[in-house]
PDB file of N, CA and C in Angstrom:
ATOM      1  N   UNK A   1       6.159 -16.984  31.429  1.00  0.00           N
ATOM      2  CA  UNK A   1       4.989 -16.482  30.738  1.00  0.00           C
ATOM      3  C   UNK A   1       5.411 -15.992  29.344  1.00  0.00           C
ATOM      4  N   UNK A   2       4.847 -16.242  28.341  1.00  0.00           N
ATOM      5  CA  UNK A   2       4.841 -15.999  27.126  1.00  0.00           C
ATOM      6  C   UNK A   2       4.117 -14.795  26.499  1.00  0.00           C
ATOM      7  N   UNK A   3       5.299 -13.742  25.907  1.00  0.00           N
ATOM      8  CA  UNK A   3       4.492 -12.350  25.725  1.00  0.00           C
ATOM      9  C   UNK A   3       3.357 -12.783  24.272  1.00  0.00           C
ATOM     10  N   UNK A   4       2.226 -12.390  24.335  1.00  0.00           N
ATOM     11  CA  UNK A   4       1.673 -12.520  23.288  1.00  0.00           C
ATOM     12  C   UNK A   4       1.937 -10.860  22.384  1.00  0.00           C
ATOM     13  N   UNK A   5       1.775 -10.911  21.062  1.00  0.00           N
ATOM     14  CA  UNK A   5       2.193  -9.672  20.327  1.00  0.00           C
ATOM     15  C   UNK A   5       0.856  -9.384  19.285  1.00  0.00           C
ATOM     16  N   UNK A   6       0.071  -8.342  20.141  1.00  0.00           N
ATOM     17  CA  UNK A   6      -0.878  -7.925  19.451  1.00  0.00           C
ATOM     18  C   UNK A   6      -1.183  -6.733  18.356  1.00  0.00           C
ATOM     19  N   UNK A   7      -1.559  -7.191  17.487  1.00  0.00           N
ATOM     20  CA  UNK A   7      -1.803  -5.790  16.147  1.00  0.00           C
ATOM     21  C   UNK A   7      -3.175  -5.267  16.104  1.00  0.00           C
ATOM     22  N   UNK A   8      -3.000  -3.640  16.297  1.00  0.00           N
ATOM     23  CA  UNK A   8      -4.244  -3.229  16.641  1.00  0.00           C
ATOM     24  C   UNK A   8      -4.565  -2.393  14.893  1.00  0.00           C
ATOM     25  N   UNK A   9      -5.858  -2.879  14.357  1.00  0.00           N
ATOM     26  CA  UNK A   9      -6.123  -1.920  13.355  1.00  0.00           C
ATOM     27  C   UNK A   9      -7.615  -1.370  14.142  1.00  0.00           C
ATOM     28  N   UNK A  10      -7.029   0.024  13.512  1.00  0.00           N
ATOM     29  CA  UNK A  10      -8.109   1.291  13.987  1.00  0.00           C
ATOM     30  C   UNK A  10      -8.836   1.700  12.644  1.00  0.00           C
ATOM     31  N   UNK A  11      -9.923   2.360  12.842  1.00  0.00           N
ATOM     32  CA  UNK A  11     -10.744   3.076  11.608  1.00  0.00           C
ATOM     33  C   UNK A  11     -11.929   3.536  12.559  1.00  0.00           C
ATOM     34  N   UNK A  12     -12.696   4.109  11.651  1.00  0.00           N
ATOM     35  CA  UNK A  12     -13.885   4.259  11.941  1.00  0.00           C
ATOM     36  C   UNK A  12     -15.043   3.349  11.416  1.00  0.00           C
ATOM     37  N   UNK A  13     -14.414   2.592  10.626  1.00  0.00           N
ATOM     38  CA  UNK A  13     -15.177   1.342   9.760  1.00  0.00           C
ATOM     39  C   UNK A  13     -16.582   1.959  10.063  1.00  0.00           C
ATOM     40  N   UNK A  14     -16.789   2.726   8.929  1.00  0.00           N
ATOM     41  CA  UNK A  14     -18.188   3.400   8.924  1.00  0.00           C
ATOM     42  C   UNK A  14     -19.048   3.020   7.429  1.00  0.00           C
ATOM     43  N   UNK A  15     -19.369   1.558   6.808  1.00  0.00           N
ATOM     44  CA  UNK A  15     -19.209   0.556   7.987  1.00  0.00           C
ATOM     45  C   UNK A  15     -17.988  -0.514   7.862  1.00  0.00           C
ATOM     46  N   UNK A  16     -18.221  -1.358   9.101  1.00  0.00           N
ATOM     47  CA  UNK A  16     -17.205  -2.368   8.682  1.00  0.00           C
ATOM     48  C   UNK A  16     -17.246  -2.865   7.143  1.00  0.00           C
ATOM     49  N   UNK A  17     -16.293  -3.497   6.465  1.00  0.00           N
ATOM     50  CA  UNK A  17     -16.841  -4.082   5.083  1.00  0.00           C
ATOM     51  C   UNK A  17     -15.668  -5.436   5.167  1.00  0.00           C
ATOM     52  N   UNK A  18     -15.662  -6.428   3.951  1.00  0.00           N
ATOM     53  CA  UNK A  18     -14.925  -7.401   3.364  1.00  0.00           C
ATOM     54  C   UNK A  18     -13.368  -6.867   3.858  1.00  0.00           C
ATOM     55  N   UNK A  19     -12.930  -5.929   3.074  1.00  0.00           N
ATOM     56  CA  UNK A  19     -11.678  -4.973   2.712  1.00  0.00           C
ATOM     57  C   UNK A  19     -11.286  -5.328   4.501  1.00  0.00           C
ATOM     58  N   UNK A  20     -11.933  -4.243   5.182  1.00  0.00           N
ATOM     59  CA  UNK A  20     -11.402  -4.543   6.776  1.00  0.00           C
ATOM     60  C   UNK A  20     -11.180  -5.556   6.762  1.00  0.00           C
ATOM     61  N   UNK A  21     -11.901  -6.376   6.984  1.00  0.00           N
ATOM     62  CA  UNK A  21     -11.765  -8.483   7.202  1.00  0.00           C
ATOM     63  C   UNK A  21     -10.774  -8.906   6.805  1.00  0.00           C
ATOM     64  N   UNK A  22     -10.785  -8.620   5.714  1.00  0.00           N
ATOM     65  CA  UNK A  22      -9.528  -9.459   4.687  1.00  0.00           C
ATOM     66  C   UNK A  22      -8.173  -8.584   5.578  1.00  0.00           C
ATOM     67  N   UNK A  23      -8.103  -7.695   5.911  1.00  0.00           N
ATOM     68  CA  UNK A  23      -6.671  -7.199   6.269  1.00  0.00           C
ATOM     69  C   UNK A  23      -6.161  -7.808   7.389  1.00  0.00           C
ATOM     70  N   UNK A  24      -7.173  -7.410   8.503  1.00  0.00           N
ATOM     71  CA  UNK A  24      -7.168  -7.678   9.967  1.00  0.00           C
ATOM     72  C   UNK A  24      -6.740  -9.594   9.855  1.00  0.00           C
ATOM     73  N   UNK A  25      -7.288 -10.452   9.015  1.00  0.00           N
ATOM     74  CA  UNK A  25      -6.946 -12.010   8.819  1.00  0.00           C
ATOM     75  C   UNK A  25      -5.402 -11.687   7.742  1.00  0.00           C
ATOM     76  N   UNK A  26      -4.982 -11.032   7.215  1.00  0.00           N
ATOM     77  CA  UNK A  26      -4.071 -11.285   6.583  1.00  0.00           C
ATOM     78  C   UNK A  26      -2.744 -10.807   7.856  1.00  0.00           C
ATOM     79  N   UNK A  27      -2.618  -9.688   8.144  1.00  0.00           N
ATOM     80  CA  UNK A  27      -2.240  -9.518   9.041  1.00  0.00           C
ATOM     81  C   UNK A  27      -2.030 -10.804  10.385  1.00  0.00           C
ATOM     82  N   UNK A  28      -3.288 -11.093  10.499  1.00  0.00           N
ATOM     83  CA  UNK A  28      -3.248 -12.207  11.462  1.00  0.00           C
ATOM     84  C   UNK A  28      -2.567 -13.319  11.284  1.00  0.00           C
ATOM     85  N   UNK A  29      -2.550 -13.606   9.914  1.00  0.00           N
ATOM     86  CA  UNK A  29      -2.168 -15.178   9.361  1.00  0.00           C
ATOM     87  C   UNK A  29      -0.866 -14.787   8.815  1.00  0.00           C
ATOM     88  N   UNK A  30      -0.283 -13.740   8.282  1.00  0.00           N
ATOM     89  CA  UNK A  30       1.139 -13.680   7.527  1.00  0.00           C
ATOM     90  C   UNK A  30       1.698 -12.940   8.726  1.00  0.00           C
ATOM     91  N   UNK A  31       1.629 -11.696   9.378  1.00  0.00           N
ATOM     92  CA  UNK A  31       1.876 -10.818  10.337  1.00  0.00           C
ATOM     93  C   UNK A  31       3.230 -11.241  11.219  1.00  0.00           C
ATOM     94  N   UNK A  32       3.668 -10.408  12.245  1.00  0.00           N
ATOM     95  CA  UNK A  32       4.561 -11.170  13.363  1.00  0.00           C
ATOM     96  C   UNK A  32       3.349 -10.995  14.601  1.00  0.00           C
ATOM     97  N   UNK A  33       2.492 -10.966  14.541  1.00  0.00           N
ATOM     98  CA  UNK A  33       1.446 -10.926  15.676  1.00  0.00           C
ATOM     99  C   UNK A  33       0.392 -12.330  16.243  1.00  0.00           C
ATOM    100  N   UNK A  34       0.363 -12.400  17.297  1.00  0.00           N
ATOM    101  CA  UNK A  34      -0.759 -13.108  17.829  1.00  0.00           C
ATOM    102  C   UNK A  34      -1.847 -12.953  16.894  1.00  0.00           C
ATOM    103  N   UNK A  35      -2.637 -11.906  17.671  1.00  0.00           N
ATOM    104  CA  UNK A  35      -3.598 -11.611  17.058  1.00  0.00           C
ATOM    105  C   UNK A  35      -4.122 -10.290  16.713  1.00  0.00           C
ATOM    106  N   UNK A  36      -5.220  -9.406  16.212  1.00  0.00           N
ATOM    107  CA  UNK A  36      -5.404  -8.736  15.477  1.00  0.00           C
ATOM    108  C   UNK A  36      -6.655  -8.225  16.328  1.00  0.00           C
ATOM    109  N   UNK A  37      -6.395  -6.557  17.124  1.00  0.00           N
ATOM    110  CA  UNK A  37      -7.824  -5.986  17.762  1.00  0.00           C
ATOM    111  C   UNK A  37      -7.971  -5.090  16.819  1.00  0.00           C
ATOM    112  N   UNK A  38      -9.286  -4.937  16.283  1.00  0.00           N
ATOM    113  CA  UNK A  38     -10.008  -3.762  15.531  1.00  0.00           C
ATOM    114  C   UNK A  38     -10.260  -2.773  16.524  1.00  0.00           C
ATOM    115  N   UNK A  39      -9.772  -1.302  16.500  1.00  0.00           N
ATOM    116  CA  UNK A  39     -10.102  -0.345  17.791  1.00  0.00           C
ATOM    117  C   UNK A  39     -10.829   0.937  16.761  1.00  0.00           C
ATOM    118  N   UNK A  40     -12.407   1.091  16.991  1.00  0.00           N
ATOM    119  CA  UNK A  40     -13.469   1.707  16.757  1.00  0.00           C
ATOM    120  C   UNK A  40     -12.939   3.005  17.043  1.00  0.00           C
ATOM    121  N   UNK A  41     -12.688   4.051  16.162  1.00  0.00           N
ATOM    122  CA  UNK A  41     -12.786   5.103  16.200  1.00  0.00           C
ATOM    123  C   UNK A  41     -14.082   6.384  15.889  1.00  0.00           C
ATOM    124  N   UNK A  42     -14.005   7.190  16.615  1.00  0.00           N
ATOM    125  CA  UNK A  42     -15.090   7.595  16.924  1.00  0.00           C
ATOM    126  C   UNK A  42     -15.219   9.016  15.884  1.00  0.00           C
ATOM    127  N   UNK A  43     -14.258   8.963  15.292  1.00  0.00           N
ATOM    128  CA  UNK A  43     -14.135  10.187  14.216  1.00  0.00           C
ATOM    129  C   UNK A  43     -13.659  10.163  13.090  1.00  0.00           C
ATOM    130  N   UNK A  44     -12.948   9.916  11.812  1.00  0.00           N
ATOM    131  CA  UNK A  44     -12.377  10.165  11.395  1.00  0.00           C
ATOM    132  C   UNK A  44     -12.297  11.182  10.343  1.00  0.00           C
ATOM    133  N   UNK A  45     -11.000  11.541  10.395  1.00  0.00           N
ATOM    134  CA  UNK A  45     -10.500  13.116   9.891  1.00  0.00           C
ATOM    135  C   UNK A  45     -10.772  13.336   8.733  1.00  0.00           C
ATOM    136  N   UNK A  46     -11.406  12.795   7.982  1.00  0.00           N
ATOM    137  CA  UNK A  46     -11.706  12.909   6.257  1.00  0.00           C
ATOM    138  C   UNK A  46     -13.001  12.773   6.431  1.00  0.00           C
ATOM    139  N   UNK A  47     -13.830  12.480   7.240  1.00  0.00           N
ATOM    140  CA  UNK A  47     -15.178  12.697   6.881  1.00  0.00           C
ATOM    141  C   UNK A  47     -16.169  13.315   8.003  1.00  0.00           C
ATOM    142  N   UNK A  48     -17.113  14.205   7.355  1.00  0.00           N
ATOM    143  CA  UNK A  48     -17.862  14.909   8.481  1.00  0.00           C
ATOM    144  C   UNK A  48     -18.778  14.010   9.634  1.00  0.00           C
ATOM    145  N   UNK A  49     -18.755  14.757  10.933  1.00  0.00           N
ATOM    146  CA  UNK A  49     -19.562  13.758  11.669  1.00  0.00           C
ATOM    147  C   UNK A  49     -20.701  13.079  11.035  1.00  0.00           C
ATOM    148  N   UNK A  50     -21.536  14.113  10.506  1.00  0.00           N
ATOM    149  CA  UNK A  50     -22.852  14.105  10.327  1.00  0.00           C
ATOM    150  C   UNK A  50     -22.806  12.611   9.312  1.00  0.00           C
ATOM    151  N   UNK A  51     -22.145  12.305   8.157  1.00  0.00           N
ATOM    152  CA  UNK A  51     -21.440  10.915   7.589  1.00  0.00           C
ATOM    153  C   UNK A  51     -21.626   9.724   7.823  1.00  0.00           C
ATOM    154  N   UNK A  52     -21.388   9.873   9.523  1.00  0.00           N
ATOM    155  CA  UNK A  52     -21.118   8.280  10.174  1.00  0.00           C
ATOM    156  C   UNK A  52     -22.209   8.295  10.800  1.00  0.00           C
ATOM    157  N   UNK A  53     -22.448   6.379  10.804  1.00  0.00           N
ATOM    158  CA  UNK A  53     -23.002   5.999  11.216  1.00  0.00           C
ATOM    159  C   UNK A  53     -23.094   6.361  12.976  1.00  0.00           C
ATOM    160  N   UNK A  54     -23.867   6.083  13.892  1.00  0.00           N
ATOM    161  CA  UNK A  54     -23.954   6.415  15.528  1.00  0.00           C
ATOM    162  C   UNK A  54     -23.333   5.424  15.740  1.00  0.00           C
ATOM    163  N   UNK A  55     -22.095   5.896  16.701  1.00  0.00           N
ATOM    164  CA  UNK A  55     -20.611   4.854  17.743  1.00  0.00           C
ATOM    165  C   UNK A  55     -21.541   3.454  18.011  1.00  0.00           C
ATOM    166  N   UNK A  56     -22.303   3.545  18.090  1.00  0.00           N
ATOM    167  CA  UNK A  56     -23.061   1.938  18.632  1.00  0.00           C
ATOM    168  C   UNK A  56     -23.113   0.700  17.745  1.00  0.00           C
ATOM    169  N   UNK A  57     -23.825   1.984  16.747  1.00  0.00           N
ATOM    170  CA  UNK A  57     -24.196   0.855  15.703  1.00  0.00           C
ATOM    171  C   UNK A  57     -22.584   0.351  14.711  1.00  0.00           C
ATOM    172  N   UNK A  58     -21.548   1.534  14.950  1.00  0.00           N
ATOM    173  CA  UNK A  58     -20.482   0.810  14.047  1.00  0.00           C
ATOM    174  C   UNK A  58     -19.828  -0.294  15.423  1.00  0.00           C
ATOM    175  N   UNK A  59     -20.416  -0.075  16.469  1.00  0.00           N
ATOM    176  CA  UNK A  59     -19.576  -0.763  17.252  1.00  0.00           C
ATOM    177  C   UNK A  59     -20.101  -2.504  17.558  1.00  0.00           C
ATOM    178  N   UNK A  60     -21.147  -2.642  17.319  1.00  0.00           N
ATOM    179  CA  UNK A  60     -22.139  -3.503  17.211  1.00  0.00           C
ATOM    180  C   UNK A  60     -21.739  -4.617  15.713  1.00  0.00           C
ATOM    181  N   UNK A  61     -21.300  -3.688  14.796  1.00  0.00           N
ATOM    182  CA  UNK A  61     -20.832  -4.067  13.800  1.00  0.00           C
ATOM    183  C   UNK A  61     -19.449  -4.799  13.585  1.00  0.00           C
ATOM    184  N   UNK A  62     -18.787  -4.385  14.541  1.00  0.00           N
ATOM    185  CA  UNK A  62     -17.457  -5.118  14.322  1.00  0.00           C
ATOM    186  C   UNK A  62     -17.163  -6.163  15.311  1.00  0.00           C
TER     187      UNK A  62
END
């Protein structure tokens, strides 16, 4: 069996945009990885809750 080697980028992508895309495929295509999971964070530390969009809708989004 063949280990596959996955790269996880996290954010809160509040919202997703281009910038994300372009990384997560560059990563993918130059990288030492398989492939590339985006993991939805539900907070992030620089901006107030009240900020973000509702977990669904950024999650819906990516």
């Amino acid at each position: 069996m063949t280990r596959r080697v996955i790269g996880i980028l996290g954010g809160s992508f509040n919202p997703v945009h281009n910038g994300h895309l372009m990384l997560a495929s560059y990563i993918a295509q130059f990288g030492p990885v398989d492939e590339v999971w985006l993991n939805l964070s539900p907070q992030n530390p620089f901006k107030v809750q009240s900020e973000l969009l509702d977990d669904r809708h950024r999650l819906a989004m990516l």
